[in-house]
C-alpha atoms as a PDB file:
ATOM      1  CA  UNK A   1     101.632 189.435  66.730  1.00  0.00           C
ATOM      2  CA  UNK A   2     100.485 188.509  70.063  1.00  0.00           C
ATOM      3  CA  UNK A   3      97.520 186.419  68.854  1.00  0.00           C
ATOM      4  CA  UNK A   4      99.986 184.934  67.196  1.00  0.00           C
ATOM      5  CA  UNK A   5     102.175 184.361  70.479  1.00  0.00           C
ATOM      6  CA  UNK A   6      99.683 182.852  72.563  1.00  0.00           C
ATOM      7  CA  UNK A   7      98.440 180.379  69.909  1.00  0.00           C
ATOM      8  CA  UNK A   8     102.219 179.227  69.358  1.00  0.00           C
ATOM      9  CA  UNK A   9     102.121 178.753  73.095  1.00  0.00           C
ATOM     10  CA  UNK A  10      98.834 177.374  73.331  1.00  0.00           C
ATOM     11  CA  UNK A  11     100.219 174.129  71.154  1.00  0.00           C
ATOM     12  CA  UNK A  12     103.574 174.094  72.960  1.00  0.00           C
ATOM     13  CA  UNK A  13     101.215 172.862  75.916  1.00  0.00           C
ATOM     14  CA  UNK A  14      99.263 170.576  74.302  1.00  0.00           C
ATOM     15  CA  UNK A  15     101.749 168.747  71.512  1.00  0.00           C
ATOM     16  CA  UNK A  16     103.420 166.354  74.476  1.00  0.00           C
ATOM     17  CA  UNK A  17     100.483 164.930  75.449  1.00  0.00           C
ATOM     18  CA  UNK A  18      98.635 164.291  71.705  1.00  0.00           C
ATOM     19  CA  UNK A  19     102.433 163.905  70.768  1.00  0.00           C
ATOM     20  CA  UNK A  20     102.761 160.940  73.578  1.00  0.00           C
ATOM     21  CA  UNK A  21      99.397 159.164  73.112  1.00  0.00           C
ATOM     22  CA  UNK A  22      99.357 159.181  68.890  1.00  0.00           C
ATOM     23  CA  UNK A  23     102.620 157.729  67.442  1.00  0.00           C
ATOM     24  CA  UNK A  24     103.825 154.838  68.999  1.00  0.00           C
ATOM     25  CA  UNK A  25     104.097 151.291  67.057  1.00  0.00           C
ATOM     26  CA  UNK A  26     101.451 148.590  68.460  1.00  0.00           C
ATOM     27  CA  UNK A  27     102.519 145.774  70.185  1.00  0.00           C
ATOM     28  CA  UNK A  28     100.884 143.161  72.288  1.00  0.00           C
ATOM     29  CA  UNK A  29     100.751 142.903  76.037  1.00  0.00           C
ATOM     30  CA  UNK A  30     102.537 139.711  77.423  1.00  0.00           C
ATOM     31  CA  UNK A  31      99.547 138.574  79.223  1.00  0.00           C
ATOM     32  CA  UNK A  32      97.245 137.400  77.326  1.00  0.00           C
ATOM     33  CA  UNK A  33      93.272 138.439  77.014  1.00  0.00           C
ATOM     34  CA  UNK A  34      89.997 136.278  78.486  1.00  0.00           C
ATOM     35  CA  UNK A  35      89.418 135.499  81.831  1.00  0.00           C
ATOM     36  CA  UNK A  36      92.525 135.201  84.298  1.00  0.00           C
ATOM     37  CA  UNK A  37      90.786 134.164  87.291  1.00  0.00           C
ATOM     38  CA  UNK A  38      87.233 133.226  88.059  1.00  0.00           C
ATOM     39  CA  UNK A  39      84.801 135.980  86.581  1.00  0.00           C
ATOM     40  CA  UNK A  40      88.069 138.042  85.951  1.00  0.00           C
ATOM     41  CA  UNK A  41      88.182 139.391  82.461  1.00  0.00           C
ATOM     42  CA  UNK A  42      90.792 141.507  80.519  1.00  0.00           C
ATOM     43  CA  UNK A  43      90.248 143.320  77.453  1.00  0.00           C
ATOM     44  CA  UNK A  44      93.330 145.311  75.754  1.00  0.00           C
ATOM     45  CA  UNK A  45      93.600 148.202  73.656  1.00  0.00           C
ATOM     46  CA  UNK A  46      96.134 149.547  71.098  1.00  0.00           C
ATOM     47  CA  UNK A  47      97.865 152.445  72.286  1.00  0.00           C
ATOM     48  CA  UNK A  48      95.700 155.656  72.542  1.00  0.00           C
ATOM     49  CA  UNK A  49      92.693 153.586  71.222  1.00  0.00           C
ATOM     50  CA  UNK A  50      89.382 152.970  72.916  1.00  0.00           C
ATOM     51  CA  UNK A  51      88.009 150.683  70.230  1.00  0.00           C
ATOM     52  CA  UNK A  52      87.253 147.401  70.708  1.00  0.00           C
ATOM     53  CA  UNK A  53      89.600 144.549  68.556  1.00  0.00           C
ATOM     54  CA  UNK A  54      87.933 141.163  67.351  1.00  0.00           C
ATOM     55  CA  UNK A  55      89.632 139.706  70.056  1.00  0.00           C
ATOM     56  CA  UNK A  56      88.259 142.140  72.792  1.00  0.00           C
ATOM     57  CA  UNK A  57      85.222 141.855  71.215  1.00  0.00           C
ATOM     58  CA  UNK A  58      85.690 137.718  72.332  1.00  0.00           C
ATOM     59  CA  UNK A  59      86.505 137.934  75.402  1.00  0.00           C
ATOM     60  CA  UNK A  60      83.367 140.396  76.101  1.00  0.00           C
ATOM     61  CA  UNK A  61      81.076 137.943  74.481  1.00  0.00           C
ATOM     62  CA  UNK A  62      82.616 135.342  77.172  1.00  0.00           C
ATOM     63  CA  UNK A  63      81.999 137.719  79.809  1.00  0.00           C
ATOM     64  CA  UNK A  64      78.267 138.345  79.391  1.00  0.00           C
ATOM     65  CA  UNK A  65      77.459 134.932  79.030  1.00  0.00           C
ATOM     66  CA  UNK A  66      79.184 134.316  82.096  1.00  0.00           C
ATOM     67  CA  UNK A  67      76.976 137.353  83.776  1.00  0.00           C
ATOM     68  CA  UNK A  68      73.699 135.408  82.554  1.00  0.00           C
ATOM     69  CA  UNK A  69      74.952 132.026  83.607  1.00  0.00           C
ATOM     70  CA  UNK A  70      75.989 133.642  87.255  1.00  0.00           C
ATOM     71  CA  UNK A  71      72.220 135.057  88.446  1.00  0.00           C
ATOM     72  CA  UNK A  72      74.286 137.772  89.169  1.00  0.00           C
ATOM     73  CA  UNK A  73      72.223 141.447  89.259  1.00  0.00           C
ATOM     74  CA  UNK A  74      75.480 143.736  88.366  1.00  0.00           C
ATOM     75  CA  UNK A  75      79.065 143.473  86.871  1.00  0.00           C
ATOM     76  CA  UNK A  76      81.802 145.853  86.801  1.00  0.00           C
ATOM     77  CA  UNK A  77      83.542 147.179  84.134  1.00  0.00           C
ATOM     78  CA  UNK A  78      86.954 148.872  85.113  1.00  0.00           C
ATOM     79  CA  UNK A  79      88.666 150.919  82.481  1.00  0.00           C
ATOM     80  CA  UNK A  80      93.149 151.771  82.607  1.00  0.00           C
ATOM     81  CA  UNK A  81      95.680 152.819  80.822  1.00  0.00           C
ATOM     82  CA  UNK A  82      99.627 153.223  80.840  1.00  0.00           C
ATOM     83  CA  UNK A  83     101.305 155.916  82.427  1.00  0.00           C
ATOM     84  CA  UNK A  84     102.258 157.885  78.676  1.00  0.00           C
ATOM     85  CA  UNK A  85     100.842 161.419  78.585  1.00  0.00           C
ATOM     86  CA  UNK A  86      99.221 163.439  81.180  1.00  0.00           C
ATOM     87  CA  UNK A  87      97.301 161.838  84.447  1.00  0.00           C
ATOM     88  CA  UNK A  88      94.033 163.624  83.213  1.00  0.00           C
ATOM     89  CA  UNK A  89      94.311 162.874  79.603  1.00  0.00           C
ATOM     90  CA  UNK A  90      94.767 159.017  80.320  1.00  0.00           C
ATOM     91  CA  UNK A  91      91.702 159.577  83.177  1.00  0.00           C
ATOM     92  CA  UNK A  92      89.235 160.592  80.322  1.00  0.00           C
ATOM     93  CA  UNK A  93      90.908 157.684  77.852  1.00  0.00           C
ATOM     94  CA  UNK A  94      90.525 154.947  80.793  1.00  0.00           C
ATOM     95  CA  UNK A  95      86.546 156.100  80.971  1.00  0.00           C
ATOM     96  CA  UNK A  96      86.027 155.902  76.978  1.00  0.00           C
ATOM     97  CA  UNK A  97      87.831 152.376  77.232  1.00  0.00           C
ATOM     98  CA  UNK A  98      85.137 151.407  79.651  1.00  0.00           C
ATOM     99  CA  UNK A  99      82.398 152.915  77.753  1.00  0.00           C
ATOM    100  CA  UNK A 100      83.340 150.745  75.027  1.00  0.00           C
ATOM    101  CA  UNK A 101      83.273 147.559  76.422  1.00  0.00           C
ATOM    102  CA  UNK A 102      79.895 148.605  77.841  1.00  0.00           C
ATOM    103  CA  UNK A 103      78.257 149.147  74.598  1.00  0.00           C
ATOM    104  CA  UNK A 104      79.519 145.909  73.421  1.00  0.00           C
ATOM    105  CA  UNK A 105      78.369 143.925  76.640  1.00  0.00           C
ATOM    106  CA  UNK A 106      74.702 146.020  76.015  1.00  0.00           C
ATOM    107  CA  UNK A 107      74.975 144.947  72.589  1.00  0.00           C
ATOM    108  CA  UNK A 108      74.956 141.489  73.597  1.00  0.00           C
ATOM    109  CA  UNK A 109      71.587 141.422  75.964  1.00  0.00           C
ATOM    110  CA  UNK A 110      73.123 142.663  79.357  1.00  0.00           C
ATOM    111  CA  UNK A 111      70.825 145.354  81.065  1.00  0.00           C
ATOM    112  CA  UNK A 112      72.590 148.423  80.177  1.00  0.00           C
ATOM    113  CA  UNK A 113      72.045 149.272  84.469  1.00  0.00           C
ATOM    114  CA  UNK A 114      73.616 146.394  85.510  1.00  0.00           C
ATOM    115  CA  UNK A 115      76.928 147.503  84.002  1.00  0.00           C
ATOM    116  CA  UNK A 116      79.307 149.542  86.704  1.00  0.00           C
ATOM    117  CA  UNK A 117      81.372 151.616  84.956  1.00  0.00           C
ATOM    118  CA  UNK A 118      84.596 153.414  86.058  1.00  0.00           C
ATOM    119  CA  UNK A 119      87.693 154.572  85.063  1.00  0.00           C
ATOM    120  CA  UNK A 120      91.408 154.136  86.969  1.00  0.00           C
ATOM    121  CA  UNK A 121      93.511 156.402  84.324  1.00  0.00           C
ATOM    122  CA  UNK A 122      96.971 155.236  85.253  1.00  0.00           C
ATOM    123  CA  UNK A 123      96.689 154.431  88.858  1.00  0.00           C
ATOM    124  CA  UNK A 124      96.054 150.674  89.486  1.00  0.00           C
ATOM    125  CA  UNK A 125      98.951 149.528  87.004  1.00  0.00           C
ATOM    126  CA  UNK A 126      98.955 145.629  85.668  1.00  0.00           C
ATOM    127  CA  UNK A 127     102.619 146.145  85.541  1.00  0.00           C
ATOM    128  CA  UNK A 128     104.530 148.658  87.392  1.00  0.00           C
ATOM    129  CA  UNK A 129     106.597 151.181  85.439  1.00  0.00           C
ATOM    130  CA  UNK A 130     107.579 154.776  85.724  1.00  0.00           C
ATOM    131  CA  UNK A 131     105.893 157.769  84.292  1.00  0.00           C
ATOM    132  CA  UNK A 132     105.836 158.340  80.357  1.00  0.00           C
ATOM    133  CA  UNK A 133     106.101 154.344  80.128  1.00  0.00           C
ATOM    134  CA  UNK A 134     104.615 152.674  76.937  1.00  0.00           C
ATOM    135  CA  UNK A 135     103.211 149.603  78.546  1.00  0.00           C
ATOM    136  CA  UNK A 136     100.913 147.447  76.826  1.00  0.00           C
ATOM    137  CA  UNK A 137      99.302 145.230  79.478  1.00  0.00           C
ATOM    138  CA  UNK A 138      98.543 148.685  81.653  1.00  0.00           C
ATOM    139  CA  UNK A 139      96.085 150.033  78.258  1.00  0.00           C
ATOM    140  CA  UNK A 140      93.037 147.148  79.495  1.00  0.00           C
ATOM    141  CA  UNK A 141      89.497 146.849  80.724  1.00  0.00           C
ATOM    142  CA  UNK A 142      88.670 144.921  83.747  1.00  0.00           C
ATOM    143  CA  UNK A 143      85.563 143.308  83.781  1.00  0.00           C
ATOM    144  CA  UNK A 144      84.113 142.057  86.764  1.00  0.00           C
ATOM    145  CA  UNK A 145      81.223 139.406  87.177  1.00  0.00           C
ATOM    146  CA  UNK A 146      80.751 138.422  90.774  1.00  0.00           C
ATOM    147  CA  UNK A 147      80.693 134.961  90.915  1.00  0.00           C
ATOM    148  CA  UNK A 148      78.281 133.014  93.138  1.00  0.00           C
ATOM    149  CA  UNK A 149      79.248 131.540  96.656  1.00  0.00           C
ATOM    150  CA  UNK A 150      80.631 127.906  96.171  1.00  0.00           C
ATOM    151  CA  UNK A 151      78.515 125.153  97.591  1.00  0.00           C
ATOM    152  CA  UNK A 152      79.388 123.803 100.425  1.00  0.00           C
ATOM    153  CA  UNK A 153      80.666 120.604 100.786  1.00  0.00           C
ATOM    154  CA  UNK A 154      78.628 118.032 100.888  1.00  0.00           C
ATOM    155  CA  UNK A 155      78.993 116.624 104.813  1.00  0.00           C
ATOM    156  CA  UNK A 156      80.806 113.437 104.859  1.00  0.00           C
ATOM    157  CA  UNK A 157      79.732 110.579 106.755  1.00  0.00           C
ATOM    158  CA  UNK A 158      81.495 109.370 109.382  1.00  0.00           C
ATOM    159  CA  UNK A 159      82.738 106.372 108.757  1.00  0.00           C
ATOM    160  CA  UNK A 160      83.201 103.263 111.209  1.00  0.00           C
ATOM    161  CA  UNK A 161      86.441 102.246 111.338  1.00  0.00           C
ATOM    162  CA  UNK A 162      87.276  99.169 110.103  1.00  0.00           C
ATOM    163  CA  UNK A 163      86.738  95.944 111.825  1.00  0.00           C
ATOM    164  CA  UNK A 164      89.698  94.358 113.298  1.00  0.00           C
ATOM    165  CA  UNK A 165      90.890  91.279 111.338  1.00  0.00           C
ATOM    166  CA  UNK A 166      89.723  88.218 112.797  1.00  0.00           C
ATOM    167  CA  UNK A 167      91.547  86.477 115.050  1.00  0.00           C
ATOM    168  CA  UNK A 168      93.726  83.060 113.811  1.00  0.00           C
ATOM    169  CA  UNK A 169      92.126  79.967 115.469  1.00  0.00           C
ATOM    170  CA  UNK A 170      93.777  78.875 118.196  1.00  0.00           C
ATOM    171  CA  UNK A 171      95.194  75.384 117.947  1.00  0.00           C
ATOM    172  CA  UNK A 172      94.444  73.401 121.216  1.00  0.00           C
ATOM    173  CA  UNK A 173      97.305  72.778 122.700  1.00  0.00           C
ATOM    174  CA  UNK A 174      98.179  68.488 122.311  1.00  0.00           C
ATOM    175  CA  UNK A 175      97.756  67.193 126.173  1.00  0.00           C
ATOM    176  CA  UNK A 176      98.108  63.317 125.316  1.00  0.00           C
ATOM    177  CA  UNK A 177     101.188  61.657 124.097  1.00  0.00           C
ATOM    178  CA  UNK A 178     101.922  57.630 123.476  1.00  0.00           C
ATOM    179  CA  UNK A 179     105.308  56.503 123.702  1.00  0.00           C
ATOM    180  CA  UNK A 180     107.179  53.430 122.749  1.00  0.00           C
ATOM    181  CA  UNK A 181     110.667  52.653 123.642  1.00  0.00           C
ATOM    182  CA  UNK A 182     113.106  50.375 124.809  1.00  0.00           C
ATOM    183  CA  UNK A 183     114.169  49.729 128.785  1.00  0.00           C
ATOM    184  CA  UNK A 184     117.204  48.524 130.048  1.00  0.00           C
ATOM    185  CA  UNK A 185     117.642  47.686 133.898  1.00  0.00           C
ATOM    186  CA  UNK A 186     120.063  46.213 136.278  1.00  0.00           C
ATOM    187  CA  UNK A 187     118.485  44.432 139.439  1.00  0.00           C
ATOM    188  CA  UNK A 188     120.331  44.666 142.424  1.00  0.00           C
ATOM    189  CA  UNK A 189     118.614  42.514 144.528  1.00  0.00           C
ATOM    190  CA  UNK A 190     117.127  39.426 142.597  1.00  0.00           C
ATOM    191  CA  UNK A 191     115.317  37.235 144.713  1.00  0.00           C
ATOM    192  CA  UNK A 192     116.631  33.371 143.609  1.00  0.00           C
ATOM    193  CA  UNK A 193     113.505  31.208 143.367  1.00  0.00           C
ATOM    194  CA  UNK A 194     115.507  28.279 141.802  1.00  0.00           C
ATOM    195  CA  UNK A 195     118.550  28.278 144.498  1.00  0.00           C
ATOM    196  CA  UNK A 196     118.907  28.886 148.156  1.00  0.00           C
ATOM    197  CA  UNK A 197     116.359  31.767 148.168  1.00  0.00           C
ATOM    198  CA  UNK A 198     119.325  34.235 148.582  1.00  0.00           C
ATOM    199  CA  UNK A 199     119.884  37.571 146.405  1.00  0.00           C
ATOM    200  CA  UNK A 200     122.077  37.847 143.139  1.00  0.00           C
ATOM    201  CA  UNK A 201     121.971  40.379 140.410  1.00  0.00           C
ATOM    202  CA  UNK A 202     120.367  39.935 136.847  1.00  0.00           C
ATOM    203  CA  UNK A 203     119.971  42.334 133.788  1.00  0.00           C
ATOM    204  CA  UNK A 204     116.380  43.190 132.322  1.00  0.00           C
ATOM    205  CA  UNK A 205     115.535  44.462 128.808  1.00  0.00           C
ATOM    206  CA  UNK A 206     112.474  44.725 126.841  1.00  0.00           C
ATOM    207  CA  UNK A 207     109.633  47.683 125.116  1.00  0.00           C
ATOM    208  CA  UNK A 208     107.794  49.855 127.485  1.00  0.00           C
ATOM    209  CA  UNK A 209     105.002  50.931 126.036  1.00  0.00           C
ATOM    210  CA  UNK A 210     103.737  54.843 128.017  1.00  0.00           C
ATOM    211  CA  UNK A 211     100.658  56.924 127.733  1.00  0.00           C
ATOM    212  CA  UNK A 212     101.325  60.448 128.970  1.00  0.00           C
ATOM    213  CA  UNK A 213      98.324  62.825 129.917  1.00  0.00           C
ATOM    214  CA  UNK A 214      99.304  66.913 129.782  1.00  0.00           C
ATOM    215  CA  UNK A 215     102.541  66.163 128.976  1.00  0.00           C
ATOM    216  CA  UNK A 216     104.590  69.118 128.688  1.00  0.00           C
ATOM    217  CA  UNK A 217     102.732  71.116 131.223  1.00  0.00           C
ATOM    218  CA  UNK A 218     103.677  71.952 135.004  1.00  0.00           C
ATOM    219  CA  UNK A 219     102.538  68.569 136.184  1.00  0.00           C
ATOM    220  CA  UNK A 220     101.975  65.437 134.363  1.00  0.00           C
ATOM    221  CA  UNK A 221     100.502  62.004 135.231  1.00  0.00           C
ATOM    222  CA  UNK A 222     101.807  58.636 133.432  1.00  0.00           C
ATOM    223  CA  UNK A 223     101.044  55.490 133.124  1.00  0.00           C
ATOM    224  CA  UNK A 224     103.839  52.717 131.922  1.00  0.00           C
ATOM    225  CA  UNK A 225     103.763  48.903 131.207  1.00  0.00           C
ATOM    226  CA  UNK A 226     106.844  46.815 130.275  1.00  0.00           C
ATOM    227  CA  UNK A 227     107.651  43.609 129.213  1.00  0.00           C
ATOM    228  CA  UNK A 228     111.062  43.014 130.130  1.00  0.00           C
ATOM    229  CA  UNK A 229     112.809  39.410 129.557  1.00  0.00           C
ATOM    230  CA  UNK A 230     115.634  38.810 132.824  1.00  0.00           C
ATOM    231  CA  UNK A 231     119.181  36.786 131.844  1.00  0.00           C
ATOM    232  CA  UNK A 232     122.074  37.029 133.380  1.00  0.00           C
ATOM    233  CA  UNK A 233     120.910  35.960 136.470  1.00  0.00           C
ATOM    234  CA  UNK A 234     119.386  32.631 138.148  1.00  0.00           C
ATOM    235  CA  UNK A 235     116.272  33.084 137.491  1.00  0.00           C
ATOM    236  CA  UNK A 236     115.717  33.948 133.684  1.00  0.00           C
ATOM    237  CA  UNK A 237     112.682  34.654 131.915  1.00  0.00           C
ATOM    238  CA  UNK A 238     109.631  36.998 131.344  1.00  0.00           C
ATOM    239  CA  UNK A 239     109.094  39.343 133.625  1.00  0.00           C
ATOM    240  CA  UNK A 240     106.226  42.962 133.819  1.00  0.00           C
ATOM    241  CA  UNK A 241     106.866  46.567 135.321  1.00  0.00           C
ATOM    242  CA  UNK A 242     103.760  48.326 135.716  1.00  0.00           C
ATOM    243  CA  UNK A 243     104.048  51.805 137.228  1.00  0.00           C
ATOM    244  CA  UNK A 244     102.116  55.117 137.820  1.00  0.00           C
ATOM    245  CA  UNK A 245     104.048  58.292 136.917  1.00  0.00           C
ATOM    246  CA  UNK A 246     103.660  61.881 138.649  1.00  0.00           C
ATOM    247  CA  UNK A 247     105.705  63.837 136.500  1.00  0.00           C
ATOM    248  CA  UNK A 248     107.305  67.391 137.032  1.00  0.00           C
ATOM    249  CA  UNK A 249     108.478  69.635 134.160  1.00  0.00           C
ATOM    250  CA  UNK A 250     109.895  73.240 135.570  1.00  0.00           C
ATOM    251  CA  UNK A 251     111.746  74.136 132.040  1.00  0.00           C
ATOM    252  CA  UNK A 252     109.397  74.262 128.870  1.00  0.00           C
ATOM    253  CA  UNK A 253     111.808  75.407 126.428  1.00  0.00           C
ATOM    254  CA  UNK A 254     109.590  74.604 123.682  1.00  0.00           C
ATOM    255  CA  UNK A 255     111.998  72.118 121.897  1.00  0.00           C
ATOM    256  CA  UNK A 256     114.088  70.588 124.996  1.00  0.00           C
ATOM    257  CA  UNK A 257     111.671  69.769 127.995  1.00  0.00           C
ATOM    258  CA  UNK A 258     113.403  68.253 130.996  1.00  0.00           C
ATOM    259  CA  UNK A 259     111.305  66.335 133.618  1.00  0.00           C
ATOM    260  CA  UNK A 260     111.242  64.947 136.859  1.00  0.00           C
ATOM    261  CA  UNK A 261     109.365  62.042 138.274  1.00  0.00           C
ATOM    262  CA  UNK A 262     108.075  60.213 140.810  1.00  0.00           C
ATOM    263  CA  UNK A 263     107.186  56.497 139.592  1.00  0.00           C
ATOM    264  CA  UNK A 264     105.105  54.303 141.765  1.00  0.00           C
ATOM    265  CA  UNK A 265     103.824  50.687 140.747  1.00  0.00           C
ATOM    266  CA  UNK A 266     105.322  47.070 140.579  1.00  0.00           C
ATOM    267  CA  UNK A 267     107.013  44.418 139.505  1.00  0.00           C
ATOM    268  CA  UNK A 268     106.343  40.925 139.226  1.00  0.00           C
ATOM    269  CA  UNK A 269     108.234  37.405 137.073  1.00  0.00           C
ATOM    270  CA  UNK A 270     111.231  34.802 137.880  1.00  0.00           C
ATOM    271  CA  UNK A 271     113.662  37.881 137.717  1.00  0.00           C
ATOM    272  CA  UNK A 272     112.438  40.558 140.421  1.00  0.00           C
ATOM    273  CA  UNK A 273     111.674  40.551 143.808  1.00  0.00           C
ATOM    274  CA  UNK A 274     108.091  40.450 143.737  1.00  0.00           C
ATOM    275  CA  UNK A 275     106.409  43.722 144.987  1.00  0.00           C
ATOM    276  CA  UNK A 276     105.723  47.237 145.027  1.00  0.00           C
ATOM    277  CA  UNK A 277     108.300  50.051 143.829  1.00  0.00           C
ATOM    278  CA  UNK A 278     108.756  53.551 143.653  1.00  0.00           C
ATOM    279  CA  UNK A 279     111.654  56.096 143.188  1.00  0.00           C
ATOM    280  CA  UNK A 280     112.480  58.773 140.728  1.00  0.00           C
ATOM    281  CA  UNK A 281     112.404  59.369 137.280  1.00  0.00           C
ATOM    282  CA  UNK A 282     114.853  62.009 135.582  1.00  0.00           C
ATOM    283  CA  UNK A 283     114.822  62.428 131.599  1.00  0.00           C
ATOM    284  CA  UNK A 284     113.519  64.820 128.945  1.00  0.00           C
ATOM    285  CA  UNK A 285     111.937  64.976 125.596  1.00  0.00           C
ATOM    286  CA  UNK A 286     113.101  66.731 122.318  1.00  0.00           C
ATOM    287  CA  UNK A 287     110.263  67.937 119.623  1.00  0.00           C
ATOM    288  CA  UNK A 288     111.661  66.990 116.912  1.00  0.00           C
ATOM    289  CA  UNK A 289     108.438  67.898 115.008  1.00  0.00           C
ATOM    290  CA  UNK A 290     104.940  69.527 116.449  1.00  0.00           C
ATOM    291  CA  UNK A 291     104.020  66.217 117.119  1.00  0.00           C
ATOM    292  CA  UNK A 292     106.925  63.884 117.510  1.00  0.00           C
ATOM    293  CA  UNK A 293     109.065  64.071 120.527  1.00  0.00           C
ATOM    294  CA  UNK A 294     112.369  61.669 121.815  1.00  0.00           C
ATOM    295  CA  UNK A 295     112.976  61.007 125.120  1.00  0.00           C
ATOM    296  CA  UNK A 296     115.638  59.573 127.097  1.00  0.00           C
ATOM    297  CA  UNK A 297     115.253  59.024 130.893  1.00  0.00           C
ATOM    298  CA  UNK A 298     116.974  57.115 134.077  1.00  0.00           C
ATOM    299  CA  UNK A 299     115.101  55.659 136.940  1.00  0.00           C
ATOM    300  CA  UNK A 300     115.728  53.956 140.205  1.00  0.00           C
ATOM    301  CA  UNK A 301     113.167  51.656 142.162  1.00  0.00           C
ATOM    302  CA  UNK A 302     113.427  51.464 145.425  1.00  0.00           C
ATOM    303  CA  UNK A 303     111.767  47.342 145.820  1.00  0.00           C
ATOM    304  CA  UNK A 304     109.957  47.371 149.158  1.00  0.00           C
ATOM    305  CA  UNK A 305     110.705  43.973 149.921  1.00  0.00           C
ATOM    306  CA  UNK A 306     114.174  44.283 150.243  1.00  0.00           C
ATOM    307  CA  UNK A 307     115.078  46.304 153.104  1.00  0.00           C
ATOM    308  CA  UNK A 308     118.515  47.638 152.090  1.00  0.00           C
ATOM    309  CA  UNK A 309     118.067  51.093 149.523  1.00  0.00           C
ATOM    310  CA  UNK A 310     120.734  49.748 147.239  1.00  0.00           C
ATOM    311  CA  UNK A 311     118.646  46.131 146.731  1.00  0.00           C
ATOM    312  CA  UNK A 312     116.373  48.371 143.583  1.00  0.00           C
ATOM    313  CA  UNK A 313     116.422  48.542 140.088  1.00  0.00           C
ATOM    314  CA  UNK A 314     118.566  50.875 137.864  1.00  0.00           C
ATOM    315  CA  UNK A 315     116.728  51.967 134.594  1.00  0.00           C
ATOM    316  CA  UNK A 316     117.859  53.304 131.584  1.00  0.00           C
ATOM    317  CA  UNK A 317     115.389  53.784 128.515  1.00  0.00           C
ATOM    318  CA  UNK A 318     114.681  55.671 125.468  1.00  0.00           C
ATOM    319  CA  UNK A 319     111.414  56.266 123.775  1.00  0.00           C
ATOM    320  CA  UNK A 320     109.558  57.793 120.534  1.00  0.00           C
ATOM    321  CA  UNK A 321     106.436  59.881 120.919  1.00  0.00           C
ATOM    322  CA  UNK A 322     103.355  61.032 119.397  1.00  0.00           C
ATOM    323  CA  UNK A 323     101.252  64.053 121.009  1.00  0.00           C
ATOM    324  CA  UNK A 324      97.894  64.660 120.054  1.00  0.00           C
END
């Protein structure tokens, strides 16, 4: 009777464990087998099983021809299983799952001492769970080939940086203009050749023909020839107006350029005092293109031959340009 006692209890200790590792339905871990990182390999097993599926036996073939491509001298091979049955059963099943896939690897041409083999039972889980938890993708083999250092990069040249864009040309700024326009004037102080040799008034009108040099800059010089026909006055008939022009031009507002000037020349014919002028010039000039400007002016000459200052010349005039 008591052999018969201690055999009953004998298999009351033992039944969980066989019990827990030898009837449960196969099923297939979520993750699936080969390599999941660089020269990371998992193999899984059916529950309780240490023998090697066709597709273990796949992803083991992978693995040892990555271990000959790598120049490697060792690879590990990590055995696990779930945490159903007893820590030291699953201990002893982790180390037959590893023993496996070292046969197969030797099989295949790896040197059967560059194979590392150990066994983690239940304690490195794939997936956490508690104890007495069925869980597929914990029953695996780890196989480890070390993978060689990557190159380094290849240095990369410094590059120059690029070259500025090239400058535009600059366009020369246009310094010479021509101008041709009308001129009206009232003389003040006509001398009368025909009469008594006093002094009447007379009207003057005729083209002016003017060649500018840096016009639209600070200063400016000018010079200016007329033709002017006199009427209204004793003496009628062709007259000339020939002066030199220092011209001033504070305001460049690109479009609208006022001036000031100070003309100095002289005038000569039936209608004028004969004799030197000079007096000011005030006016301006509107581009109406890049090229083509109109200007309208006033002018007084003072006539040096007459003493009084209101014996001159009043001028009015308007002109068309062309700057080059």
């Amino acid at each position: 009777m008591s052999k018969w006692l201690l055999s009953a209890a004998i298999v009351a200790l033992v039944s969980p464990a066989v019990q827990a590792q030898t009837t449960a339905p196969t099923t297939q871990p979520m993750t699936d087998a080969g390599e999941v990182a660089r020269g990371r390999y998992l193999v899984f097993f059916d529950f309780n099983k240490s023998t090697l599926t066709p597709a273990a036996r796949q992803v083991i073939s992978e693995a040892a021809a990555d271990f000959r491509n790598s120049g490697q001298s060792q690879l590990q091979v990590v055995g696990h299983t779930d945490t159903s049955g007893s820590a030291a059963y699953n201990q002893r099943l982790s180390e037959r799952r590893a023993a496996s896939v070292q046969a197969e690897l030797v099989r295949l041409g790896v040197p059967e001492s560059a194979v590392v083999v150990t066994g983690s039972g239940q304690n490195d889980l794939l997936v956490p769970t508690a104890d007495q938890v069925r869980e597929p993708q914990n029953r695996r083999v780890e196989i480890i080939v070390p993978q060689p250092p990557a190159p380094a990069p290849a240095p990369v040249a410094e590059q120059a940086p690029p070259a500025p864009p090239p400058e535009p040309p600059r366009e020369e700024p246009k310094r010479f203009t021509f101008k041709l326009g009308a001129l009206y004037g009232h003389n003040f102080g006509e001398s009368d050749k025909a009469g008594s040799g006093s002094k009447t008034q007379n009207d003057l009108i005729g083209p002016e023909l003017t060649f500018d040099a840096l016009p639209g800059d600070i200063v400016g010089l000018s010079l200016k020839q007329s033709v002017l026909y006199s009427f209204n006055g004793v003496d009628d008939g062709v007259n000339g107006r020939t002066i030199l022009s220092l011209g001033l031009t504070p305001l460049n507002l690109i479009v609208f350029r006022p001036y000031l000037s100070a003309n100095f020349g002289g005038v000569y014919g039936p209608g004028f005092q004969d004799g030197l002028v000079a007096g000011p010039e005030l006016g301006f000039n509107v581009g109406l293109t890049d090229t083509i400007n109109l200007g309208l002016k006033v002018a007084y000459d003072y006539q040096f031959r007459n003493t009084d200052w209101d014996d001159g010349i009043l001028w009015g005039g308007l002109d068309l340009g062309y700057r080059f």
